[in-house]
PDB file of N, CA and C in Angstrom:
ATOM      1  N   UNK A   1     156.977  50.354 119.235  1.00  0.00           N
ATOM      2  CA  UNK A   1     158.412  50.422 119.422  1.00  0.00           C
ATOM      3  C   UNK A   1     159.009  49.051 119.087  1.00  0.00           C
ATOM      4  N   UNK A   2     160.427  48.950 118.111  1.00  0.00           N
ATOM      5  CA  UNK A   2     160.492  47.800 117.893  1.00  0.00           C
ATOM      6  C   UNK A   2     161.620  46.867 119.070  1.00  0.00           C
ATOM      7  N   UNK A   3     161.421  45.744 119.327  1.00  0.00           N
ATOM      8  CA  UNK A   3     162.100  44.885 120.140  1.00  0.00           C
ATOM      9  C   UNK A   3     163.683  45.723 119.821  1.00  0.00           C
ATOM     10  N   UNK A   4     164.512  46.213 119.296  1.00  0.00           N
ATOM     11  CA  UNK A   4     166.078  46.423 119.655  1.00  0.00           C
ATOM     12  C   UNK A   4     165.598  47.746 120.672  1.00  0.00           C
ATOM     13  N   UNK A   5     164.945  49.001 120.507  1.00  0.00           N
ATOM     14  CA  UNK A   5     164.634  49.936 120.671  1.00  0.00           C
ATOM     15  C   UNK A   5     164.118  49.596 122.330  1.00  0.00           C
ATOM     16  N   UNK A   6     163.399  48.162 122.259  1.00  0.00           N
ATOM     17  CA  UNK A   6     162.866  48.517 123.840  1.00  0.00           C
ATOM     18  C   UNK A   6     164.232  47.602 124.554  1.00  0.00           C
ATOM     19  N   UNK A   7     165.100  46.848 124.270  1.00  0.00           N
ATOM     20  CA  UNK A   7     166.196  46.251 124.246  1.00  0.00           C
ATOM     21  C   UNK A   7     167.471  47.746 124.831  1.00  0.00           C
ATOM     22  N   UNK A   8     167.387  48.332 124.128  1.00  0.00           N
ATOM     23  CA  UNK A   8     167.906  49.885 124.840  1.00  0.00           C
ATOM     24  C   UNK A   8     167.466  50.218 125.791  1.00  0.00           C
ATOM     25  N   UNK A   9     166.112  50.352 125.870  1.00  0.00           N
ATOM     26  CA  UNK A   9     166.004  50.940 126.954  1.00  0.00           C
ATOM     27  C   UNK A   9     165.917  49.967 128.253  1.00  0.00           C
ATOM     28  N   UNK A  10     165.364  48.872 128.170  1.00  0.00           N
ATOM     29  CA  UNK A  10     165.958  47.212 129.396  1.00  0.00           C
ATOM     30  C   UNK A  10     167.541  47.594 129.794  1.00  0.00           C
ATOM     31  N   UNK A  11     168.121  47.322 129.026  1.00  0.00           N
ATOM     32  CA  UNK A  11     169.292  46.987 129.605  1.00  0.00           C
ATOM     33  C   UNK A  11     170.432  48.085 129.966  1.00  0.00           C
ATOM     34  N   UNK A  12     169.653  49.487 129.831  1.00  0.00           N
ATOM     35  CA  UNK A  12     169.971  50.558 129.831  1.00  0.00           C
ATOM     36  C   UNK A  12     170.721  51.017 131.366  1.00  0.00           C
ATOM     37  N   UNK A  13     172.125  51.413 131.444  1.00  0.00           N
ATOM     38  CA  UNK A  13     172.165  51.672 132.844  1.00  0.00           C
ATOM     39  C   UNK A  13     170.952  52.860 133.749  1.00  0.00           C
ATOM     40  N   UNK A  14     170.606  53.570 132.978  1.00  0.00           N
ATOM     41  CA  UNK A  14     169.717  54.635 133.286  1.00  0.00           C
ATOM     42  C   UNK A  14     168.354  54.742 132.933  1.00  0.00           C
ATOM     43  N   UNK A  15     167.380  53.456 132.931  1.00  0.00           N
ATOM     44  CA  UNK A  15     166.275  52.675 132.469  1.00  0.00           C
ATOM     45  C   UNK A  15     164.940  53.162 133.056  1.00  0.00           C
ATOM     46  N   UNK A  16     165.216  53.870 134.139  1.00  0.00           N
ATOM     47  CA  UNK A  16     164.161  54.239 134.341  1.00  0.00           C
ATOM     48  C   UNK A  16     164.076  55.837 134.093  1.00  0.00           C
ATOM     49  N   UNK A  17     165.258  56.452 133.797  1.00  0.00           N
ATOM     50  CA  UNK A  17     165.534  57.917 133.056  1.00  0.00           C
ATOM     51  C   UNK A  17     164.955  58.087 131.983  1.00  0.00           C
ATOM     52  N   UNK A  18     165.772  56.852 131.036  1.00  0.00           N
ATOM     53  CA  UNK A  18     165.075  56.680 129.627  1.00  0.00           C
ATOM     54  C   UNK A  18     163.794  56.678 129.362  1.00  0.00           C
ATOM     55  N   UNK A  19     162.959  56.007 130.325  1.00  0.00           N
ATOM     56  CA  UNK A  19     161.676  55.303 130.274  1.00  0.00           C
ATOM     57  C   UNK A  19     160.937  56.663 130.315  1.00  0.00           C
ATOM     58  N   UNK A  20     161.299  57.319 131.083  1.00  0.00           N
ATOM     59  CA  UNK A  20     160.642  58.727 131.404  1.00  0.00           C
ATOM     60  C   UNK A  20     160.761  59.943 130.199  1.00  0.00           C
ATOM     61  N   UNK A  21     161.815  59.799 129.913  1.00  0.00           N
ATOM     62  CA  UNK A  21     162.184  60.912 129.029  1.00  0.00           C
ATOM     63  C   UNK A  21     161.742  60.217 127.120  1.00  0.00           C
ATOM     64  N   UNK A  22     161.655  58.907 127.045  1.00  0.00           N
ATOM     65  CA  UNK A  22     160.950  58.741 126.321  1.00  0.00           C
ATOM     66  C   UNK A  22     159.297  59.110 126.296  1.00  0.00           C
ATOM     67  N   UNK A  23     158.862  58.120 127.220  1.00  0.00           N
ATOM     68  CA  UNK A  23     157.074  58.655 127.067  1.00  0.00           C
ATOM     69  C   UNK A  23     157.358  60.825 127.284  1.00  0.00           C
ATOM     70  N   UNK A  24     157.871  61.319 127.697  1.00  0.00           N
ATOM     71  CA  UNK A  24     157.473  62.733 127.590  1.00  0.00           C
ATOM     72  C   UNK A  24     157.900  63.229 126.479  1.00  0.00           C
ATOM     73  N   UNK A  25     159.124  62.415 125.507  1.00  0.00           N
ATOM     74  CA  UNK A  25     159.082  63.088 124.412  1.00  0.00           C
ATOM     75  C   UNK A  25     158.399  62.418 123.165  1.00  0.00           C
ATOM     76  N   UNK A  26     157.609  61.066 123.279  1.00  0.00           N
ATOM     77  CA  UNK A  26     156.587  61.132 122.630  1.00  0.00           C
ATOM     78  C   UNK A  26     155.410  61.691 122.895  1.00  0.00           C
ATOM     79  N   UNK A  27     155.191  62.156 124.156  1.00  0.00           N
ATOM     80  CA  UNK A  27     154.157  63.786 123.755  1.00  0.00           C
ATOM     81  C   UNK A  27     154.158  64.704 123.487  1.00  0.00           C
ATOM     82  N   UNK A  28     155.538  65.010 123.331  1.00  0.00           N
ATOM     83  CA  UNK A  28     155.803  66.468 123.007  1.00  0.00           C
ATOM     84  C   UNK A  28     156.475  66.148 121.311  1.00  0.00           C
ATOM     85  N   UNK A  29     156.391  65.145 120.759  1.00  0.00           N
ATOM     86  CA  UNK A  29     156.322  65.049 119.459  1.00  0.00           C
ATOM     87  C   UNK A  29     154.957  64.725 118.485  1.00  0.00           C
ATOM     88  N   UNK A  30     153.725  64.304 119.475  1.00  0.00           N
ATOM     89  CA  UNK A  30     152.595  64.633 119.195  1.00  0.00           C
ATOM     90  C   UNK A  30     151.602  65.951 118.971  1.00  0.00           C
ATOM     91  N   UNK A  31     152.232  66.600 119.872  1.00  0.00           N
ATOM     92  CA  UNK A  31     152.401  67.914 119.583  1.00  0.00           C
ATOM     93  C   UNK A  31     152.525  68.653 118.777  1.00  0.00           C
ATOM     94  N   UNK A  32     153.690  68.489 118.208  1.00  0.00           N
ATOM     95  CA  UNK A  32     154.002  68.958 117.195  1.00  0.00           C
ATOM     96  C   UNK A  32     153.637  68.417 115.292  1.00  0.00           C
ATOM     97  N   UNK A  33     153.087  67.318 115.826  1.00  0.00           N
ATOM     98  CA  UNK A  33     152.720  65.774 114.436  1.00  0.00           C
ATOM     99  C   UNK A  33     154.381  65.623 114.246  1.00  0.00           C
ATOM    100  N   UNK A  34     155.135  65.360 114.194  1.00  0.00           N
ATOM    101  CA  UNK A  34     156.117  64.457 114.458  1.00  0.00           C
ATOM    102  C   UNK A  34     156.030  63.062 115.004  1.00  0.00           C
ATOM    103  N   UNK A  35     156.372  62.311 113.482  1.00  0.00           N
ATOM    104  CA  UNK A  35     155.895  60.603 114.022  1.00  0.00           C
ATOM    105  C   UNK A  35     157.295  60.306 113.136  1.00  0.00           C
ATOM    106  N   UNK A  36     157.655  59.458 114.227  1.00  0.00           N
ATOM    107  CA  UNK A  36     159.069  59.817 113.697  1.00  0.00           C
ATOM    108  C   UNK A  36     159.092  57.434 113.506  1.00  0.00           C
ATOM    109  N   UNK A  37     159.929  57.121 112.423  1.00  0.00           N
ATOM    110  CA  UNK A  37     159.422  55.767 112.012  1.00  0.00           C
ATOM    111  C   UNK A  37     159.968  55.282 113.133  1.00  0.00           C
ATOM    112  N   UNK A  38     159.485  53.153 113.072  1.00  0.00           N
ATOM    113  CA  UNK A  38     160.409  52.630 114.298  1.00  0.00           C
ATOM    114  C   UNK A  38     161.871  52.692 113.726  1.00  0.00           C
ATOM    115  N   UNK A  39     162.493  52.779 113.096  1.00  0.00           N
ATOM    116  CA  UNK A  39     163.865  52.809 112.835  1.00  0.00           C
ATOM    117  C   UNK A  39     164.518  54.373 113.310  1.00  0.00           C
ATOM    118  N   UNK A  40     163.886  55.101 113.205  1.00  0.00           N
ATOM    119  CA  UNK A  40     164.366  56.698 113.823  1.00  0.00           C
ATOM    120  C   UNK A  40     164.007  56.632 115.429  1.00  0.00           C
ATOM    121  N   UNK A  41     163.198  55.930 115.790  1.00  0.00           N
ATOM    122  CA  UNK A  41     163.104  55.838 117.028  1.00  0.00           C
ATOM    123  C   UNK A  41     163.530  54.970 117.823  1.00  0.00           C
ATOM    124  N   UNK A  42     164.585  53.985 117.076  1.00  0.00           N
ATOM    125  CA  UNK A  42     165.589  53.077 117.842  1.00  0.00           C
ATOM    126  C   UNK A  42     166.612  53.901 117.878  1.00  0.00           C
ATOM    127  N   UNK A  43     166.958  54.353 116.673  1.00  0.00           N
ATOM    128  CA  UNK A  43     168.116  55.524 117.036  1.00  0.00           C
ATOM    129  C   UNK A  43     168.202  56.701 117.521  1.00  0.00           C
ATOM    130  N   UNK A  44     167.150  57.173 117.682  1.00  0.00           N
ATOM    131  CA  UNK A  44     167.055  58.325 118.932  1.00  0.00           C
ATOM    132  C   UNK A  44     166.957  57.861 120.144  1.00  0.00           C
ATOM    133  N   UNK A  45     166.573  56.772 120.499  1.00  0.00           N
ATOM    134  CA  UNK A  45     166.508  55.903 122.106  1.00  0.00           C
ATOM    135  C   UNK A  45     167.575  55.790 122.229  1.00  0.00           C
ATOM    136  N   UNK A  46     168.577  55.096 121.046  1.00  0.00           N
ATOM    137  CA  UNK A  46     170.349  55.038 121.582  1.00  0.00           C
ATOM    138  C   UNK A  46     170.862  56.320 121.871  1.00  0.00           C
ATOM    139  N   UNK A  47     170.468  57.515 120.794  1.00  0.00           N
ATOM    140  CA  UNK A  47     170.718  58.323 121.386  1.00  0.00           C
ATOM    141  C   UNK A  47     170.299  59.263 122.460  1.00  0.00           C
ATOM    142  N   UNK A  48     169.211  59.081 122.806  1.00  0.00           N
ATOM    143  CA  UNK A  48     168.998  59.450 124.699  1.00  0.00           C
ATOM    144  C   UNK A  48     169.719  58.939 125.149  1.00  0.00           C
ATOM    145  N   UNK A  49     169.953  57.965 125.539  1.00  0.00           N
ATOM    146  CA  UNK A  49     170.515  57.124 125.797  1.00  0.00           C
ATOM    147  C   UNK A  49     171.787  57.478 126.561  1.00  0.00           C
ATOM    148  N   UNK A  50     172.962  57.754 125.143  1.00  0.00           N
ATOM    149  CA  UNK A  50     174.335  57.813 125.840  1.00  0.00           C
ATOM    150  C   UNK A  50     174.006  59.534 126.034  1.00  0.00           C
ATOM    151  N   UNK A  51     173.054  60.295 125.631  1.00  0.00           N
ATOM    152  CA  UNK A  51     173.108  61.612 126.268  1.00  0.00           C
ATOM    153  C   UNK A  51     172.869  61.450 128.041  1.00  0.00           C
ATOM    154  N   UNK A  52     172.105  60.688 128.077  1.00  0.00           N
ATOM    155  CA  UNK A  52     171.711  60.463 129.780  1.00  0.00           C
ATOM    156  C   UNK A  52     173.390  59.989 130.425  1.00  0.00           C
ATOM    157  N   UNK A  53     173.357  59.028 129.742  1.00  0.00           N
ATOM    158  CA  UNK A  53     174.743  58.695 130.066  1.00  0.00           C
ATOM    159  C   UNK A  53     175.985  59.887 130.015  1.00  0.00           C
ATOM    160  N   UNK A  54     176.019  60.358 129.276  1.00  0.00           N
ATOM    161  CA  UNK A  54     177.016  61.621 129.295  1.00  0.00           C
ATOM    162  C   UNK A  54     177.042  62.806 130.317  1.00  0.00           C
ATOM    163  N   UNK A  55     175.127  63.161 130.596  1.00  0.00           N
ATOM    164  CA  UNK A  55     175.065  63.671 131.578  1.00  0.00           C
ATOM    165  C   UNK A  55     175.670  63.116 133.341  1.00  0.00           C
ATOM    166  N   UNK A  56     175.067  61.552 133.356  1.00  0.00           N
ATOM    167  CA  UNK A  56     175.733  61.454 134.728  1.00  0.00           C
ATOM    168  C   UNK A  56     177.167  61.276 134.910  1.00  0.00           C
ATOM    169  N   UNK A  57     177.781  61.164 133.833  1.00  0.00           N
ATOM    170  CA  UNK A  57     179.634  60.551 134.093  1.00  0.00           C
ATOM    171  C   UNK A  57     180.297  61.755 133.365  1.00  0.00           C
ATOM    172  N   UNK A  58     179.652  62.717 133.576  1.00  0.00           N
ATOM    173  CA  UNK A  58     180.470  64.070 133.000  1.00  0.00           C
ATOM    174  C   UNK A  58     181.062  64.161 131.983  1.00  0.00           C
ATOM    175  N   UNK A  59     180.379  63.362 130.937  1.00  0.00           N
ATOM    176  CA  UNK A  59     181.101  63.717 130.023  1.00  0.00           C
ATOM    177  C   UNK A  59     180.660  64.650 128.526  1.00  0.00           C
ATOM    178  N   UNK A  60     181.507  64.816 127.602  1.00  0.00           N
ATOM    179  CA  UNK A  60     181.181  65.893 126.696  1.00  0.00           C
ATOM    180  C   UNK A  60     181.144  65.624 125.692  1.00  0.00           C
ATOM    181  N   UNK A  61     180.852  66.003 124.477  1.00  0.00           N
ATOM    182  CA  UNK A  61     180.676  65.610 122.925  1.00  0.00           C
ATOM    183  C   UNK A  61     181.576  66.693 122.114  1.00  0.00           C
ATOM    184  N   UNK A  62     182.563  66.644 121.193  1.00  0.00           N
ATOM    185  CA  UNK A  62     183.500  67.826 120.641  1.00  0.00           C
ATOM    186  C   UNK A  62     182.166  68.861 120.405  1.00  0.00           C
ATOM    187  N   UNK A  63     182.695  70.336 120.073  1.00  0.00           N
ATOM    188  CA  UNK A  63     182.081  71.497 119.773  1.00  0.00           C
ATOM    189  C   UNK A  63     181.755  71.485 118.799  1.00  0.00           C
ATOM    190  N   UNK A  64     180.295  71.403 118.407  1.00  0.00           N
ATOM    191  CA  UNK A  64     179.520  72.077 116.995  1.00  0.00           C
ATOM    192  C   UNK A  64     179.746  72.745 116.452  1.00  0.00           C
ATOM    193  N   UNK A  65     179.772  73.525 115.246  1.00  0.00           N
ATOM    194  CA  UNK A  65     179.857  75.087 114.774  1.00  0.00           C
ATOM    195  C   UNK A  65     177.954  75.244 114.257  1.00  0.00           C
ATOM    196  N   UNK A  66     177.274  75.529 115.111  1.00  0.00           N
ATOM    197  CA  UNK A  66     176.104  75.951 114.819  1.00  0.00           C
ATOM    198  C   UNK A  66     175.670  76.448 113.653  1.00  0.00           C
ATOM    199  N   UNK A  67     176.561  76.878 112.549  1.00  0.00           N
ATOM    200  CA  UNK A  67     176.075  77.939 111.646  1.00  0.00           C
ATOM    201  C   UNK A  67     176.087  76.477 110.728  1.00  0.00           C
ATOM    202  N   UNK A  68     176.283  75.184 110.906  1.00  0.00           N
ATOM    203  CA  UNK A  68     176.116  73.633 110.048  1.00  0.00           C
ATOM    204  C   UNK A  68     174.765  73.628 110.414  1.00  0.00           C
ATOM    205  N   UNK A  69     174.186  73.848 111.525  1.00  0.00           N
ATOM    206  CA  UNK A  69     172.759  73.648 111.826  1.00  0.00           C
ATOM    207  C   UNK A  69     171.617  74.510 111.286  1.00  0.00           C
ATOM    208  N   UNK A  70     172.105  75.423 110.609  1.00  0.00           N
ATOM    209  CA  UNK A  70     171.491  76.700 110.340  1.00  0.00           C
ATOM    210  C   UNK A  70     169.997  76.701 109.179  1.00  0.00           C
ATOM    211  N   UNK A  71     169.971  75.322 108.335  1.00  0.00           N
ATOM    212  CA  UNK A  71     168.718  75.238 107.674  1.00  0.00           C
ATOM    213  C   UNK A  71     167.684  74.262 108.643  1.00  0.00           C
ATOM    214  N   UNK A  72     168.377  73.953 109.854  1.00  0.00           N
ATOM    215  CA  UNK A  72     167.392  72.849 110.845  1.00  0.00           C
ATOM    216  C   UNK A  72     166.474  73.890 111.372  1.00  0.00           C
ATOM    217  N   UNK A  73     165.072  73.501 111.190  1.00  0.00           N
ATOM    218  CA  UNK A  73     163.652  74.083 111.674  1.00  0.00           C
ATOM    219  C   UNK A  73     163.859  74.173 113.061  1.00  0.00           C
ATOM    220  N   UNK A  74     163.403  75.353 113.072  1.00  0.00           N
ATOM    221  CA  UNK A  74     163.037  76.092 114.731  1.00  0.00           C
ATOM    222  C   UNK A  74     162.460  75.257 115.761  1.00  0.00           C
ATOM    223  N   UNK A  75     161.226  74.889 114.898  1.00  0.00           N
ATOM    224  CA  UNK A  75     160.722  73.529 115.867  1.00  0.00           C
ATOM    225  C   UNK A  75     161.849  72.159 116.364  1.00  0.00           C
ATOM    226  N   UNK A  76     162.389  71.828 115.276  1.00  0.00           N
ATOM    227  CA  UNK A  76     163.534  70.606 115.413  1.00  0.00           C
ATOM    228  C   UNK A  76     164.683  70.914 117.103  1.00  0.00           C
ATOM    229  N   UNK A  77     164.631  72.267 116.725  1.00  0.00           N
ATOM    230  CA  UNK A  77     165.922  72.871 117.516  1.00  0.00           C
ATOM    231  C   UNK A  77     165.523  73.072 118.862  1.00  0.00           C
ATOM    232  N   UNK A  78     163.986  73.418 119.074  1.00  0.00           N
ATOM    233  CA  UNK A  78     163.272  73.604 119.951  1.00  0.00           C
ATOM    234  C   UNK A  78     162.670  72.184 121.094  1.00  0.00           C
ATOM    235  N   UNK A  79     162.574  71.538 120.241  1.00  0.00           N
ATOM    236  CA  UNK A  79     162.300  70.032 121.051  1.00  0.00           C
ATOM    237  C   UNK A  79     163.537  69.631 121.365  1.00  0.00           C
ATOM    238  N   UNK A  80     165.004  69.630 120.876  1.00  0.00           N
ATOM    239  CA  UNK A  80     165.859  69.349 120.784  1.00  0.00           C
ATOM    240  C   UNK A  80     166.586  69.772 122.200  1.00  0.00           C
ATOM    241  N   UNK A  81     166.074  70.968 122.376  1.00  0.00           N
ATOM    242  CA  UNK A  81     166.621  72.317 123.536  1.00  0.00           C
ATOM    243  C   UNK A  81     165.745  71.521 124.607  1.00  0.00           C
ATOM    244  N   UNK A  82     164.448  71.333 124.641  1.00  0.00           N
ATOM    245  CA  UNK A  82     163.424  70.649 125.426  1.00  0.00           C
ATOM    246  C   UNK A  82     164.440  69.069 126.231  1.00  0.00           C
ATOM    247  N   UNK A  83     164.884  68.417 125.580  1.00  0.00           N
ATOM    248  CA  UNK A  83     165.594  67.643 125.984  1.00  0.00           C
ATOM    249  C   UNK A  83     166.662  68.108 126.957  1.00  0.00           C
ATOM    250  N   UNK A  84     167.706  68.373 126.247  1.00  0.00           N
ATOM    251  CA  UNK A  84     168.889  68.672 126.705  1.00  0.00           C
ATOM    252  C   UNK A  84     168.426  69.500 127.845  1.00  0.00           C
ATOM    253  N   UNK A  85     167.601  70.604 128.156  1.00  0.00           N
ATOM    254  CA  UNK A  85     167.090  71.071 129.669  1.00  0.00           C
ATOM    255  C   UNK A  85     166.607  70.014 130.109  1.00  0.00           C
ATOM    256  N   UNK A  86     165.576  68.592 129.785  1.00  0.00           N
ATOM    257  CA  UNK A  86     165.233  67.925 130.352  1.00  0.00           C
ATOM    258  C   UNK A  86     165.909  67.282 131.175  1.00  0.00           C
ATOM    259  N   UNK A  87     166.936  66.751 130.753  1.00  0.00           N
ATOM    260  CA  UNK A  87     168.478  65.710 130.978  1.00  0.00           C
ATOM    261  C   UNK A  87     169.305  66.684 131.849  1.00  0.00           C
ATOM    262  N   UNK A  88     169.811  68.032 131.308  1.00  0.00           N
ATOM    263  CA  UNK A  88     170.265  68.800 132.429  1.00  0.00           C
ATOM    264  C   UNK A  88     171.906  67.873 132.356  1.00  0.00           C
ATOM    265  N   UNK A  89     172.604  69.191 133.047  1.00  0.00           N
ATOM    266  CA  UNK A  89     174.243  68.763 132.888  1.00  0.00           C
ATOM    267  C   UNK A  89     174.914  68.524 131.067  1.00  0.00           C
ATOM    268  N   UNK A  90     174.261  69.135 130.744  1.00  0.00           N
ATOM    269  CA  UNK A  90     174.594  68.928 129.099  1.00  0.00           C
ATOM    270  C   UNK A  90     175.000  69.962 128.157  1.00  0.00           C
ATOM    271  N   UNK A  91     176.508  70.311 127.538  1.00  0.00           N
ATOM    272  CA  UNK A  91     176.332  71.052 126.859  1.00  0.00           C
ATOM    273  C   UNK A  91     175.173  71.288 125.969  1.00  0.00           C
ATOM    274  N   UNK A  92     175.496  72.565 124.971  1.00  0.00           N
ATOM    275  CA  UNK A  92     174.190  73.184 124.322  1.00  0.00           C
ATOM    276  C   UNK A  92     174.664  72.494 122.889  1.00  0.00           C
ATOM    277  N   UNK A  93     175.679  72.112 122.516  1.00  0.00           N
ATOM    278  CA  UNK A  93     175.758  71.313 121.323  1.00  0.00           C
ATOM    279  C   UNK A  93     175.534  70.516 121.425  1.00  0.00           C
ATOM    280  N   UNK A  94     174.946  69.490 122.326  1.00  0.00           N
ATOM    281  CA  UNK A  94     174.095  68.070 121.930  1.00  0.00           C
ATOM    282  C   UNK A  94     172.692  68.765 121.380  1.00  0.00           C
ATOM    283  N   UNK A  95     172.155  69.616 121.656  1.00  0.00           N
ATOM    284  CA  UNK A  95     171.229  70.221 121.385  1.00  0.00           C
ATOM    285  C   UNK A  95     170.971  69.972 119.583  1.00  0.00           C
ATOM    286  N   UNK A  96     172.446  70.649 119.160  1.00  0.00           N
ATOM    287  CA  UNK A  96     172.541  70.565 117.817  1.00  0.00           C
ATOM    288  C   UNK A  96     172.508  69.350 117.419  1.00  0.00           C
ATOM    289  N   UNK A  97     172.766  68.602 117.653  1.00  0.00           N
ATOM    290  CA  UNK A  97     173.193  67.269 117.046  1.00  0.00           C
ATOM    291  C   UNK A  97     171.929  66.619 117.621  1.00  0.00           C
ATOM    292  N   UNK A  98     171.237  66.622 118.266  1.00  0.00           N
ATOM    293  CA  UNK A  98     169.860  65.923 118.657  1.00  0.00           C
ATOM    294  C   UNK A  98     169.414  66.138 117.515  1.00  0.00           C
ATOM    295  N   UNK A  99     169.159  67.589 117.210  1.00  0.00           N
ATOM    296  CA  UNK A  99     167.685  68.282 116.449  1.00  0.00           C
ATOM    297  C   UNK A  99     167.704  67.464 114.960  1.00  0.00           C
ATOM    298  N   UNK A 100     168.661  67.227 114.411  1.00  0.00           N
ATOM    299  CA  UNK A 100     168.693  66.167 113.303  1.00  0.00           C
ATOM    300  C   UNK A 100     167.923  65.253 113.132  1.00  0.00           C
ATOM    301  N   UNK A 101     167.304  64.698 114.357  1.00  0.00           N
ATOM    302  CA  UNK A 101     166.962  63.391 114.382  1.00  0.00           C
ATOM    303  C   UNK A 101     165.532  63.822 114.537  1.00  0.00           C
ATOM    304  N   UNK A 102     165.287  65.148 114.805  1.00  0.00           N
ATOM    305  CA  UNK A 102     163.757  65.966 114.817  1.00  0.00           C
ATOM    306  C   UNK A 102     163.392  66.170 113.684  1.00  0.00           C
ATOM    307  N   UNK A 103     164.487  66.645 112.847  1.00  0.00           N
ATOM    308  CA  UNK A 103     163.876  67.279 111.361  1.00  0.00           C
ATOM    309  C   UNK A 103     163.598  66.330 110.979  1.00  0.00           C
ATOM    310  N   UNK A 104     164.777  64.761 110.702  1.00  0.00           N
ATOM    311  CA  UNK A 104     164.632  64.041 109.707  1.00  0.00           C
ATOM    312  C   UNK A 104     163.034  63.158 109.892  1.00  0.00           C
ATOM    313  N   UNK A 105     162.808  63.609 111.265  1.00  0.00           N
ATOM    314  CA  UNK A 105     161.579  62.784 111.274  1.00  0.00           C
ATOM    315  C   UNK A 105     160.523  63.609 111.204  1.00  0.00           C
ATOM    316  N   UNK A 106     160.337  64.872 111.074  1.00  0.00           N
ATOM    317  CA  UNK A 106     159.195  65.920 110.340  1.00  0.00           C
ATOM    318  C   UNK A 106     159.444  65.616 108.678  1.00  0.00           C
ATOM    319  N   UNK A 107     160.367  65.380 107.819  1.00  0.00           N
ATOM    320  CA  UNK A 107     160.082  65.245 106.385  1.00  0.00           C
ATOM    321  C   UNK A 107     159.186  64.075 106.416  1.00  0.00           C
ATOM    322  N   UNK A 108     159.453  62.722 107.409  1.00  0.00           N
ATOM    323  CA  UNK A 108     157.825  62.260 107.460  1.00  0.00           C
ATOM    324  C   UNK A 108     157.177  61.845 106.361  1.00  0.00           C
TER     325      UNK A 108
END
């Protein structure tokens, strides 16, 4: 993990959330062989991140139109869903907008 990436998660108001929900979703991206580079994985840490954050201060992300998501792999969408139940309090369109950051790191 590179120094900005663990820099997110230090100074993170929700640091020990992060900490958690990172190591479980690098096993559940082993899982799947999803090795996602250190540069995709600084920016998916930011984005846990303000999702954790969104979950505790109630807040929301505008509405998706799902049928934009519609060539993203089942698997992508599926780890993606894995989160957002993980985190809890979260609409289902962060879901969408996570899974991006799943695929782009299965082309791999």
């Amino acid at each position: 993990m590179t120094g900005e990436a663990l820099q997110i998660i230090s100074t993170s108001k929700y640091q020990k959330e992060l900490e958690e929900l990172t190591d479980w979703l690098k096993v559940e991206l082993v899982k799947v062989s999803i090795t996602p580079t250190d540069l995709q994985w600084t920016i998916l840490i930011n984005h846990l991140n303000e999702m954790l954050k969104r979950s505790k201060e109630q807040e929301t992300i505008p509405e998706v139109d799902p049928e934009m998501f519609s060539e993203v792999s089942s698997e992508a969408l599926k780890l993606a869903d894995g989160v957002v139940r993980k985190i809890d309090n979260l609409s289902q369109d962060e879901m969408y907008v996570l899974s991006i950051h799943f695929e782009t790191a299965k082309q791999n």
